[in-house]
C-alpha atoms as a PDB file:
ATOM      1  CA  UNK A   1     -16.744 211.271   8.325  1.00  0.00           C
ATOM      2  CA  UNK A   2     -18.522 209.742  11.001  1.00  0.00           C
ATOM      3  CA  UNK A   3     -16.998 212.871  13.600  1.00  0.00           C
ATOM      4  CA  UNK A   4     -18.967 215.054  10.611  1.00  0.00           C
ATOM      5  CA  UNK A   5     -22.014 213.672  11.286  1.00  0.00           C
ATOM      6  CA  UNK A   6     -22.111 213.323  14.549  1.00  0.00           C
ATOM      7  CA  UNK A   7     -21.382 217.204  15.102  1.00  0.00           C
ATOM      8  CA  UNK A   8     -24.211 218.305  12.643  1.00  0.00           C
ATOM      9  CA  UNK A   9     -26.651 216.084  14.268  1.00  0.00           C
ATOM     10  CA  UNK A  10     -25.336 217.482  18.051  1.00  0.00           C
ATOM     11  CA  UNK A  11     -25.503 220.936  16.708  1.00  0.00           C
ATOM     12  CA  UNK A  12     -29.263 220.179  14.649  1.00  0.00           C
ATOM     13  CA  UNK A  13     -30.014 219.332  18.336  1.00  0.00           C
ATOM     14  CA  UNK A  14     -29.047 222.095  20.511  1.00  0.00           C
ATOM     15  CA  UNK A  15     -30.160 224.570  16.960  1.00  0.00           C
ATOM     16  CA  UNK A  16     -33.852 222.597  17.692  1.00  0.00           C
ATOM     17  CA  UNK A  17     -33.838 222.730  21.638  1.00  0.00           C
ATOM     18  CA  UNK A  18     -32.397 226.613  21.773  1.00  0.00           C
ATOM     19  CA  UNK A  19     -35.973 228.204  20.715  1.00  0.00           C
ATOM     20  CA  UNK A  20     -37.889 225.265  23.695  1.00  0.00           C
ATOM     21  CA  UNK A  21     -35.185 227.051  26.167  1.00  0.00           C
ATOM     22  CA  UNK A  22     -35.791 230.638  24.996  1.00  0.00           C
ATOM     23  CA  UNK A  23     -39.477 230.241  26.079  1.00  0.00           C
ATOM     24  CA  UNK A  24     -38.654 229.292  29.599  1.00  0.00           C
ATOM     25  CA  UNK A  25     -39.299 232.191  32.006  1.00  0.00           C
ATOM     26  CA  UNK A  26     -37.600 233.112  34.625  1.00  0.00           C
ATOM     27  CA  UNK A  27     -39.273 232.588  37.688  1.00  0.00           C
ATOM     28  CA  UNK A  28     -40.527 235.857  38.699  1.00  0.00           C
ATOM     29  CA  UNK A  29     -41.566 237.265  42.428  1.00  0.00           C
ATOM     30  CA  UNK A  30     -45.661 237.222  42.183  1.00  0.00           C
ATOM     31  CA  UNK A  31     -46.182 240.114  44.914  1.00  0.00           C
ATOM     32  CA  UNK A  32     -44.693 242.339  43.108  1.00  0.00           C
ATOM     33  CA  UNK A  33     -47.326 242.341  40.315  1.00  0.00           C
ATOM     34  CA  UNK A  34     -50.685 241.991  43.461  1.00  0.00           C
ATOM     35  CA  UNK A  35     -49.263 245.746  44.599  1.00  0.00           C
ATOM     36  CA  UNK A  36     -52.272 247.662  44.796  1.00  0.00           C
ATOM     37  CA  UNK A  37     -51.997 250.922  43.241  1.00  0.00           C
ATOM     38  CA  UNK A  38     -53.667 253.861  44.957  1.00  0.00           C
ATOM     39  CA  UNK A  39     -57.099 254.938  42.950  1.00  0.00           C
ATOM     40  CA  UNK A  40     -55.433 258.719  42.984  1.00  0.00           C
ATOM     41  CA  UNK A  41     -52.678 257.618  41.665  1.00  0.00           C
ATOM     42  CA  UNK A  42     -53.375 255.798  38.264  1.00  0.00           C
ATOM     43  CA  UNK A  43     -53.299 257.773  35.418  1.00  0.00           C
ATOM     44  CA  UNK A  44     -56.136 259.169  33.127  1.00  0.00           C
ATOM     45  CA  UNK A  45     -57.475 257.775  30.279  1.00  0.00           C
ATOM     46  CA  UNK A  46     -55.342 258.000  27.318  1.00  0.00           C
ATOM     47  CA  UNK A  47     -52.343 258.633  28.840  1.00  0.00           C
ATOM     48  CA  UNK A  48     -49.635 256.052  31.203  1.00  0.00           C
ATOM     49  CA  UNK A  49     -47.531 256.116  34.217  1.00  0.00           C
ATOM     50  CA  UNK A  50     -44.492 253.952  34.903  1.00  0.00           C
ATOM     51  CA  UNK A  51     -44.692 252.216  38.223  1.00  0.00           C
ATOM     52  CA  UNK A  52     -41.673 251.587  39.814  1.00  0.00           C
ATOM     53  CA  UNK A  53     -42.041 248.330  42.754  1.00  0.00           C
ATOM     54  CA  UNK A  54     -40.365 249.304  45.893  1.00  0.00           C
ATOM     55  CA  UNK A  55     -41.200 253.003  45.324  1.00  0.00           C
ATOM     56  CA  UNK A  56     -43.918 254.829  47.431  1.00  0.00           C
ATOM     57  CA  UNK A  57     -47.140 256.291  45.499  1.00  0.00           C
ATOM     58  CA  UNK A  58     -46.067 260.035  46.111  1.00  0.00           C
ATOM     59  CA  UNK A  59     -42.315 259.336  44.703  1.00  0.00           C
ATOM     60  CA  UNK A  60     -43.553 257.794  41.562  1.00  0.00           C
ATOM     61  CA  UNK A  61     -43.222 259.287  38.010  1.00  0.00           C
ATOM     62  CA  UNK A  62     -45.583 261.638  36.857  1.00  0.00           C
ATOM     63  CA  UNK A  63     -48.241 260.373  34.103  1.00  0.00           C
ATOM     64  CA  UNK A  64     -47.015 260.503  30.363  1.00  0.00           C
ATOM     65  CA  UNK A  65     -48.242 259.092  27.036  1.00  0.00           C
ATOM     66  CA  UNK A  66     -48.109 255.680  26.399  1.00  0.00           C
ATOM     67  CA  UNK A  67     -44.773 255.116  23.792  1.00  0.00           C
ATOM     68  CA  UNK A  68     -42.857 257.072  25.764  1.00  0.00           C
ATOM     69  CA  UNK A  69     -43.977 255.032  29.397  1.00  0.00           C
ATOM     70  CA  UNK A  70     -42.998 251.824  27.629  1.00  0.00           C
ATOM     71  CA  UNK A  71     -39.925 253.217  25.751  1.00  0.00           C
ATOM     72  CA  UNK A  72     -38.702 254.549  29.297  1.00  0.00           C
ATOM     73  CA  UNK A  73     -39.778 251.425  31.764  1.00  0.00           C
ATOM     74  CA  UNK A  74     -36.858 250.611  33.781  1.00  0.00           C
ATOM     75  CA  UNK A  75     -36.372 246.761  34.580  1.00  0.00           C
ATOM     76  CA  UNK A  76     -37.711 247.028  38.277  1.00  0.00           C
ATOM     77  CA  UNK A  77     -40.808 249.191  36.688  1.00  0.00           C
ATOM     78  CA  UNK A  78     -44.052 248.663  34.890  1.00  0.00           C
ATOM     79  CA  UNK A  79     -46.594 250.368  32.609  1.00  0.00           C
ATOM     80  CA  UNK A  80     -49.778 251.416  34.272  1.00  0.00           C
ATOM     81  CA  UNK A  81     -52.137 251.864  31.462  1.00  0.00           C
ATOM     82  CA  UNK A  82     -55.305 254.616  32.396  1.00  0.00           C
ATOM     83  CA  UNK A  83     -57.686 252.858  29.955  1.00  0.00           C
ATOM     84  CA  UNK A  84     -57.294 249.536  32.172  1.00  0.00           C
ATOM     85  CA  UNK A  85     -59.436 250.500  34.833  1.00  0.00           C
ATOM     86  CA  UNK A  86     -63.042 251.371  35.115  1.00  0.00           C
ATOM     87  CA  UNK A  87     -64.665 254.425  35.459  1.00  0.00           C
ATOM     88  CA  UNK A  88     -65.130 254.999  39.551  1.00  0.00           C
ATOM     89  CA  UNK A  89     -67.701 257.077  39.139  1.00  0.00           C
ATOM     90  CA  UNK A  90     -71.272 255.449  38.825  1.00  0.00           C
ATOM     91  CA  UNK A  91     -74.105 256.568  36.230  1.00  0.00           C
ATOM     92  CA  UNK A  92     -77.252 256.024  38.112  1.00  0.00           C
ATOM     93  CA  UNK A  93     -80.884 254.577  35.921  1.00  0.00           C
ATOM     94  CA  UNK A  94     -82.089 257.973  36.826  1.00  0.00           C
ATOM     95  CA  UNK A  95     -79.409 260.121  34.786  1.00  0.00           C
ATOM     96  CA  UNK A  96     -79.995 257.958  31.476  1.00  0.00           C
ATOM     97  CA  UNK A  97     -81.517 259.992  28.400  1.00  0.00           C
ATOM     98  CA  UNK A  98     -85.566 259.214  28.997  1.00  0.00           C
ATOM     99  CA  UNK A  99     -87.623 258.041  26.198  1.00  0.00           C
ATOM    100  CA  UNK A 100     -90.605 260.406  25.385  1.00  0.00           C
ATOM    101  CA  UNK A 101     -93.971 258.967  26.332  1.00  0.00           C
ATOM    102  CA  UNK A 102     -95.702 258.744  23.205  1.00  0.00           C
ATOM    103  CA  UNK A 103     -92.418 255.899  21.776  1.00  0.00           C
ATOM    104  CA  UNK A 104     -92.841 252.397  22.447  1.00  0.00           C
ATOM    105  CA  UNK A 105     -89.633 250.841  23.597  1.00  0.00           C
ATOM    106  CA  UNK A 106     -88.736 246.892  22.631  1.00  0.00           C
ATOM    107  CA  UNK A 107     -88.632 245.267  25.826  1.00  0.00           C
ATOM    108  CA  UNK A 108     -90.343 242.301  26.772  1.00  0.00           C
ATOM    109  CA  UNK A 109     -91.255 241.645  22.985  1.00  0.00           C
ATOM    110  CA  UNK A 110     -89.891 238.501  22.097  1.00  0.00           C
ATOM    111  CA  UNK A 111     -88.707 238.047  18.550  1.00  0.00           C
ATOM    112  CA  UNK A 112     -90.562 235.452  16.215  1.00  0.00           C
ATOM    113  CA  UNK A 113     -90.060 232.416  15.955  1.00  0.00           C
ATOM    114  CA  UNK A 114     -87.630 231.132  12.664  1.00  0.00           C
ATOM    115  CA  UNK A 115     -89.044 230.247   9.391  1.00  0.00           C
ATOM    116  CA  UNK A 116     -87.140 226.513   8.664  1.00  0.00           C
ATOM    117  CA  UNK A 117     -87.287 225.594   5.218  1.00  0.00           C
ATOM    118  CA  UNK A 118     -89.579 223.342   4.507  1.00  0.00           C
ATOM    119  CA  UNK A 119     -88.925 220.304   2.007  1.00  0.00           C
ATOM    120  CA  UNK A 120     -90.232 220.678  -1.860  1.00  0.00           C
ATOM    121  CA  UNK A 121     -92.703 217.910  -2.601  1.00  0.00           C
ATOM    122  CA  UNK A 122     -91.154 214.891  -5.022  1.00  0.00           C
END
């Protein structure tokens, strides 16, 4: 009996430390992941492109949609998404939409101040 119990509490033990282990990562090589990828080479919004470490920008895989470049990442590879990065191109003050004269815009007005509730009398 006491053989019993001293299995169930060794196997309560390693059945309570197994998830603690399973969140342990391996140890993983951080240059891989600071690879700069080429501005011409990331894909375009919407869509994804596996990136494969070790493999020059001009051998890489063409851009595809997104299930299909996670389905298809190979373990040395990883999914470059085109909505990550921001627009290169820069919108200049000039080329925003212009307000017509005659409307007053709302900047520099400074909103009210709040109405606290005051006590009733007793």
């Amino acid at each position: 009996m006491k053989r019993l119990n001293l299995l169930g509490a060794l196997g309560f033990i390693v059945a309570a430390a197994a998830p603690a282990m399973a969140q342990q990562s391996a140890p993983r090589d951080s240059s891989k992941k600071t690879t700069a990828i080429p501005a011409d080479a990331r894909p375009p919004k919407g869509m994804c492109r596996v990136w494969i470490d070790g493999v020059p920008a001009a051998q890489q895989p063409a851009a595809t949609d997104c299930p299909s470049a996670v389905k298809n990442r190979p373990a040395n590879g990883r999914v470059i998404f085109g909505d990550d990065y921001p627009d290169s191109v820069k919108t200049r003050p000039a080329d925003k939409a212009k307000l017509p004269p005659n409307v007053k815009g709302f900047t520099g007005v400074k909103p009210p101040p709040p109405i606290l509730p005051t006590r009733p009398p007793r």
